[in-house]
Protein backbone atom coordinates (compact mmCIF):
# COMPACT_ATOMS: atom_id res chain seq x y z
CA UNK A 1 103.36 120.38 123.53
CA UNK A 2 100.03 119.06 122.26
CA UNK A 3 101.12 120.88 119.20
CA UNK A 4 104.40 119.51 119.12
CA UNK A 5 102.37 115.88 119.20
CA UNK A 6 100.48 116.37 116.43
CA UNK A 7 102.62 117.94 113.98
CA UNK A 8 104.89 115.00 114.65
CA UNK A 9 101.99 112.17 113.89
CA UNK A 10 101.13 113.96 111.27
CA UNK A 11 104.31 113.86 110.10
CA UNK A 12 104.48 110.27 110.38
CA UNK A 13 101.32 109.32 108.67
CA UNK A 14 102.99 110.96 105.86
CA UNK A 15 105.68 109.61 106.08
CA UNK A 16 104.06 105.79 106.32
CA UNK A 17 101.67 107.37 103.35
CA UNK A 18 104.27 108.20 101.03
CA UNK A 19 105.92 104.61 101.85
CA UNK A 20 102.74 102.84 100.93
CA UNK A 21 101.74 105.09 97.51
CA UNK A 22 102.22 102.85 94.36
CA UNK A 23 104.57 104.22 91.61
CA UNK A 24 104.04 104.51 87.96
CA UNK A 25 106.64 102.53 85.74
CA UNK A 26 109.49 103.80 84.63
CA UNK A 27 108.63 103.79 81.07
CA UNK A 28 105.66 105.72 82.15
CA UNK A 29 107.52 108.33 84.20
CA UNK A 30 109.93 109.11 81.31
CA UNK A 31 106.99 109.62 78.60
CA UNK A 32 105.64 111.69 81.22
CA UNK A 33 108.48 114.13 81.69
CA UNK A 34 109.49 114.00 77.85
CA UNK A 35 106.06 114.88 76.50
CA UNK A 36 106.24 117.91 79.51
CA UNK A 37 109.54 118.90 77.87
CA UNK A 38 107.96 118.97 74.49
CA UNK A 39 105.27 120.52 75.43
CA UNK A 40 106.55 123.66 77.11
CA UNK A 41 109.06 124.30 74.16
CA UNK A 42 106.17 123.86 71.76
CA UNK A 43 103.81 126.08 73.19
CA UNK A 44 106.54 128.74 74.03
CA UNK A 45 107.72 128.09 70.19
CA UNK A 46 103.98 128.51 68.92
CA UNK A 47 103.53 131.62 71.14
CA UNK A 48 106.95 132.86 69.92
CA UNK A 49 105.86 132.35 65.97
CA UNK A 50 102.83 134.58 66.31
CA UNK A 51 105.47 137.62 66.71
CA UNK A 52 106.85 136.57 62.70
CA UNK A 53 104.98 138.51 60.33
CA UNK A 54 103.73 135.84 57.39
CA UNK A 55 104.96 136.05 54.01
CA UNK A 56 108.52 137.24 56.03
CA UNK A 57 111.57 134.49 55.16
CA UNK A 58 112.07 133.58 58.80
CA UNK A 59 108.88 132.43 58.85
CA UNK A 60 108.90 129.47 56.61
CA UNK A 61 111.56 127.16 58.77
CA UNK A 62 110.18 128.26 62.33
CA UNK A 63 107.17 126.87 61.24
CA UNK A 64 108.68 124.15 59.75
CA UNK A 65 110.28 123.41 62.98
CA UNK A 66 107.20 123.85 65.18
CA UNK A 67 105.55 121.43 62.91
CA UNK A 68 108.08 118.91 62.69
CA UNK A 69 108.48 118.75 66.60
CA UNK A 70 104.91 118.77 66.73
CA UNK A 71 104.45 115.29 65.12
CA UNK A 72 106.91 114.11 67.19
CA UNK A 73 105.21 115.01 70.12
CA UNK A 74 102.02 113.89 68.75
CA UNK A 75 103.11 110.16 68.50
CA UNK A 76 104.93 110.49 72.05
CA UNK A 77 101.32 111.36 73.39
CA UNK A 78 100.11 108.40 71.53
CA UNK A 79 102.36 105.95 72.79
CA UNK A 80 101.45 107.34 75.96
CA UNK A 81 98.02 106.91 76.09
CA UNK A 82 98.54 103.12 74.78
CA UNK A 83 101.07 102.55 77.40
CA UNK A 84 98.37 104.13 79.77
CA UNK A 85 95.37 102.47 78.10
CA UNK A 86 97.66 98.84 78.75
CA UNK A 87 99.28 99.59 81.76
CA UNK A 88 96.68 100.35 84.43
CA UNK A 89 98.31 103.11 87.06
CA UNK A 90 98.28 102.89 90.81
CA UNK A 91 95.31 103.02 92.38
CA UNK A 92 94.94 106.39 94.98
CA UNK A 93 95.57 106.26 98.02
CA UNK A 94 93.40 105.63 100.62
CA UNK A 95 94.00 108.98 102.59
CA UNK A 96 92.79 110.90 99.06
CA UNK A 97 89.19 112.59 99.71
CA UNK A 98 86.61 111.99 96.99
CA UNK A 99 86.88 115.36 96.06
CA UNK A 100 90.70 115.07 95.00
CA UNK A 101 89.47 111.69 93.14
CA UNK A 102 87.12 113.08 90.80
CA UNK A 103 89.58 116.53 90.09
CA UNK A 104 92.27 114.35 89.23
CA UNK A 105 90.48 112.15 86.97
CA UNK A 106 88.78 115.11 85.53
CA UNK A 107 92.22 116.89 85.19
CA UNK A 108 93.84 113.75 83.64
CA UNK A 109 91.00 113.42 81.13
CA UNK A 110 90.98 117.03 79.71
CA UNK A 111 94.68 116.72 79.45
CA UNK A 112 94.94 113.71 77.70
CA UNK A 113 92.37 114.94 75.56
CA UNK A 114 93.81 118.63 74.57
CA UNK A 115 97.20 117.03 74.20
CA UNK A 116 96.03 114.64 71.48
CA UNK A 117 93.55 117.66 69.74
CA UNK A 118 96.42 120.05 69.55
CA UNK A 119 98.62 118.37 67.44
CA UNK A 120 96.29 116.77 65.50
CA UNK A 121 94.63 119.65 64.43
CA UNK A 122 97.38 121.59 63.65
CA UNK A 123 98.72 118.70 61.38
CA UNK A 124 95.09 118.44 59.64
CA UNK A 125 95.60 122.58 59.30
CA UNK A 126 98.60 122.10 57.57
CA UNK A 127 97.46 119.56 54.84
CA UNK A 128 94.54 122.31 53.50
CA UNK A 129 97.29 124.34 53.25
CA UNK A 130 99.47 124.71 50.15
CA UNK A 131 102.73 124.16 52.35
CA UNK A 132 102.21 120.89 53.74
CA UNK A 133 105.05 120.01 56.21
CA UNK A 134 108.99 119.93 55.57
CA UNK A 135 110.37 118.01 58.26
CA UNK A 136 112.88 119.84 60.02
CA UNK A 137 113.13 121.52 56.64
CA UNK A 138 114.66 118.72 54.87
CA UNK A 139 111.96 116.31 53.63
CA UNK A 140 108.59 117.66 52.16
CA UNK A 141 105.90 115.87 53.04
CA UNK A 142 103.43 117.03 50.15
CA UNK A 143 99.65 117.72 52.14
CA UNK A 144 96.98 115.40 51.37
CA UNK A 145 94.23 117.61 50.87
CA UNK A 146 93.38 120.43 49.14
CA UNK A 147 94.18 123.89 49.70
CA UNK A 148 91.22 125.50 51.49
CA UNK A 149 91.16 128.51 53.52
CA UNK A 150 88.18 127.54 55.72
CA UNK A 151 88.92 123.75 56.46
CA UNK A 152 92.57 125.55 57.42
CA UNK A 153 91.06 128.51 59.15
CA UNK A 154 88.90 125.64 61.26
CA UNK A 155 91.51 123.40 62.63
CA UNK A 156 93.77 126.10 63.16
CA UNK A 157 91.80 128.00 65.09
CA UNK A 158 90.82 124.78 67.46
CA UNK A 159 95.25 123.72 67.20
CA UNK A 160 95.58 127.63 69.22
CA UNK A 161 92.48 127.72 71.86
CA UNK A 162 93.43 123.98 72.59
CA UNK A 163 96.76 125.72 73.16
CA UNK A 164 95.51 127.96 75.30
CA UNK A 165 93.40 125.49 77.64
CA UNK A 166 96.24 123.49 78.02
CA UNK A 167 98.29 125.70 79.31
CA UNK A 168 95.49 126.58 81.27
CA UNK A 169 95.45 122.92 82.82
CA UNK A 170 99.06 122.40 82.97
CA UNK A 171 98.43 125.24 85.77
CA UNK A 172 96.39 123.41 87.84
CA UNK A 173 98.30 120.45 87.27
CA UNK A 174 100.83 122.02 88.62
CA UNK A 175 99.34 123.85 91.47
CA UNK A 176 97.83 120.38 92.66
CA UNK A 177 101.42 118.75 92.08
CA UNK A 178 102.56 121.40 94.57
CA UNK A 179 99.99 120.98 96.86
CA UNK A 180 100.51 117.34 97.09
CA UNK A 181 104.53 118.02 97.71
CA UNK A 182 103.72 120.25 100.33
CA UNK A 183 101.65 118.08 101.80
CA UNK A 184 104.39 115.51 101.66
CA UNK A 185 101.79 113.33 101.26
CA UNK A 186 103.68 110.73 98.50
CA UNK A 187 101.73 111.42 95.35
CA UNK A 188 104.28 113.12 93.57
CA UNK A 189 106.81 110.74 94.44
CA UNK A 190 104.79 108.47 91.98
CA UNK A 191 106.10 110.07 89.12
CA UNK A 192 108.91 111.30 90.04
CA UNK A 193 112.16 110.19 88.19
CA UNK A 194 114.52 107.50 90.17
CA UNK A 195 110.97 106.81 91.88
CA UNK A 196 109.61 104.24 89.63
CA UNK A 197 109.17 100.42 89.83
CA UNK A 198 109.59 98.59 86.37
């Protein structure tokens, strides 16, 4: 019975948690899940381009694609971190240890960070190249530096380990995100869509 008692204030205090736990705005929940869209089908896409052999036909568009969506999703990060950089976001709430504090902010940081690296240094990449970027393989957009393999080799090389990191953080995003809705604690109500306050 004692049992019984505490699951059920438990339960309460979660319940009264979630009901107090500010929510992002709505413009900030919908960047949020867009950029997520964009960036799973961009990484998957990137992944799925190192299987094309270069100098193949195929290759040419796909890439053209990736890097087309990949500005896209570049200024969608941007306009998120203004929105985020002028909109200040809820405070935590009080029941949040220290511990969860710091990981978050640390989290938050590195992922704000990676997501602005990897398209911008894929884009710089592609303007040492001699291709440039045809968006969505209909208007050129001629690159603005010269061809050269090492500047290219460079940026590239950070555009796929920041991939890679990313992912890796998007994982632990995740696996807090889940520990938080198990908890029913009311953080990921926050950002959850049809949650939002304007």
């Amino acid at each position: 019975m004692a049992s019984d008692g505490m699951n059920s204030t438990t339960l309460n205090n979660n319940v009264h948690a979630q009901q107090r736990a500010d929510r992002y705005t709505s413009v900030a929940v919908w960047l949020h899940w867009l950029i997520a869209l964009f960036l799973f089908g961009q990484i998957a896409f990137g992944w799925f381009l190192e299987t094309i052999p270069r100098g193949t036909p195929l290759r040419g568009p796909y890439v053209n694609i990736h890097k087309s969506t990949g500005i896209i999703l570049g200024l969608l990060i941007l306009i998120r971190l203004i929105w985020r950089l002028t909109h200040r976001p809820p405070d935590y709430p009080s029941f949040l240890a220290q511990w969860e504090r710091v990981a978050s902010k640390l989290t938050q940081f590195l992922l704000y960070t990676c997501m602005l690296v990897m398209p911008l240094s894929g884009y710089i990449a592609s303007n040492f190249s001699k291709y440039g970027v045809k968006f969505f393989n209909s208007i050129p957009l001629p690159p603005w530096g010269p061809e050269d393999k090492t500047i290219y080799a460079a940026f590239n090389t950070t555009h796929v380990v920041t991939s890679y990191l990313l992912v890796a953080l998007i994982v632990l995003h995740l696996l807090g995100a889940l520990r938080h809705a198990f908890r029913r604690d009311g953080i990921v109500a926050r950002m959850w869509l049809g949650s939002t306050k304007d």
